[in-house]
Protein backbone atom coordinates (compact mmCIF):
# COMPACT_ATOMS: atom_id res chain seq x y z
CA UNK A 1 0.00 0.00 0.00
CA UNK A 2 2.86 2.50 0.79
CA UNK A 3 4.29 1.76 -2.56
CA UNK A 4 1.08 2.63 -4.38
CA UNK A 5 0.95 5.73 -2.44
CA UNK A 6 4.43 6.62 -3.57
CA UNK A 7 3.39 6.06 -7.27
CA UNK A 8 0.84 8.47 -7.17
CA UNK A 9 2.64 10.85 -5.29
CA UNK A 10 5.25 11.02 -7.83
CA UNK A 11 2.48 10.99 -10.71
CA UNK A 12 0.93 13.99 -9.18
CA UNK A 13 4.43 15.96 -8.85
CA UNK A 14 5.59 15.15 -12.36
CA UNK A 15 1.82 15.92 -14.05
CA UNK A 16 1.73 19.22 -11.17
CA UNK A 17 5.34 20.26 -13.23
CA UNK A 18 3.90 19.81 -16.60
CA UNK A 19 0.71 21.96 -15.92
CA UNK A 20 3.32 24.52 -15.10
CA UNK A 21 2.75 24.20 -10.93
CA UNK A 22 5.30 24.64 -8.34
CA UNK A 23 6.29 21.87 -5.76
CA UNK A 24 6.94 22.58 -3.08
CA UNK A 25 7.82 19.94 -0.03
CA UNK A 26 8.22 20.93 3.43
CA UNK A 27 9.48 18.84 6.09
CA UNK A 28 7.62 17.28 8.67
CA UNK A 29 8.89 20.12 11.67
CA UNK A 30 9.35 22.82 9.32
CA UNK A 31 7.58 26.02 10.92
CA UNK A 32 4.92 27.43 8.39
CA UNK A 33 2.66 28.71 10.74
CA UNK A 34 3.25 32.44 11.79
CA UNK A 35 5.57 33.88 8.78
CA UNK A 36 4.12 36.67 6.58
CA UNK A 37 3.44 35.09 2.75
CA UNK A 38 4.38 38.54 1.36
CA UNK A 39 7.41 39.31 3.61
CA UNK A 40 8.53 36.28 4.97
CA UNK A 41 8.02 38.11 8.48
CA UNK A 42 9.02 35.16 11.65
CA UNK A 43 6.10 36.26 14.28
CA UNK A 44 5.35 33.76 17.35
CA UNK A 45 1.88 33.29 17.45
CA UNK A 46 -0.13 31.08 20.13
CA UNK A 47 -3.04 28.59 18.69
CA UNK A 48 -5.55 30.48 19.78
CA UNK A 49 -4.14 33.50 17.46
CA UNK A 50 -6.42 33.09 14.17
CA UNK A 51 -5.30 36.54 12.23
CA UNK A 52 -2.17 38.34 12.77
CA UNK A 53 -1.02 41.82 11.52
CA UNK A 54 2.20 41.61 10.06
CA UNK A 55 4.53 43.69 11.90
CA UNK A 56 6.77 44.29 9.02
CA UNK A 57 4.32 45.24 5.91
CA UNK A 58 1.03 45.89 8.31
CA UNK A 59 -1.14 43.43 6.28
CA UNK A 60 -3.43 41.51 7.82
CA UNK A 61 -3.72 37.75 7.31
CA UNK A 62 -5.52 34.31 8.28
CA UNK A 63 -2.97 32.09 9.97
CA UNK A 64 -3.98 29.03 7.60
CA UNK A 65 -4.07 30.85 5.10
CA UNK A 66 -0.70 32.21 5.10
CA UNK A 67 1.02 28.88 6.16
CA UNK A 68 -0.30 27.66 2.85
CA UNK A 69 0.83 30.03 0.82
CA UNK A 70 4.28 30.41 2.20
C-alpha cells in the first residue's frame, strides 16, 4: 500500500510540473505557521491566534491561510 501511495505521489508531482505548478515539499517540523506570505516576516503566534497583523508590511492575514501560501 505505501508503494502505491508513492506512485501516485510522484504521478501527481511530475503531471503538477507539466501543468506549469510549483512543488513545493516541506518537512515534517518545518515552521509554516506564523511567517508573513508577502514578507517572509518570523512572528510567534499562540493557537488560539487566528489573524495576525504583520509587523513588518502591516497586512493583515488568516494564519492558515498564510502557512499555505508560504
Amino acid at each position: 500500500m505505501d508503494f502505491r501511495k508513492s506512485i501516485d505521489g510522484l504521478v501527481a508531482i511530475v503531471e503538477g510540473e507539466l501543468e506549469g505548478k510549483l512543488y513545493h515539499e516541506i518537512g515534517r517540523f518545518e515552521k509554516s505557521i506564523g511567517i508573513c506570505h508577502k514578507c517572509e516576516q518570523h512572528h510567534v503566534l499562540t493557537l488560539s491566534d487566528r489573524n495576525f497583523i504583520c509587523i513588518a508590511c502591516a497586512k493583515q492575514q488568516n494564519r492558515d491561510l498564510s502557512a499555505k501560501k508560504v
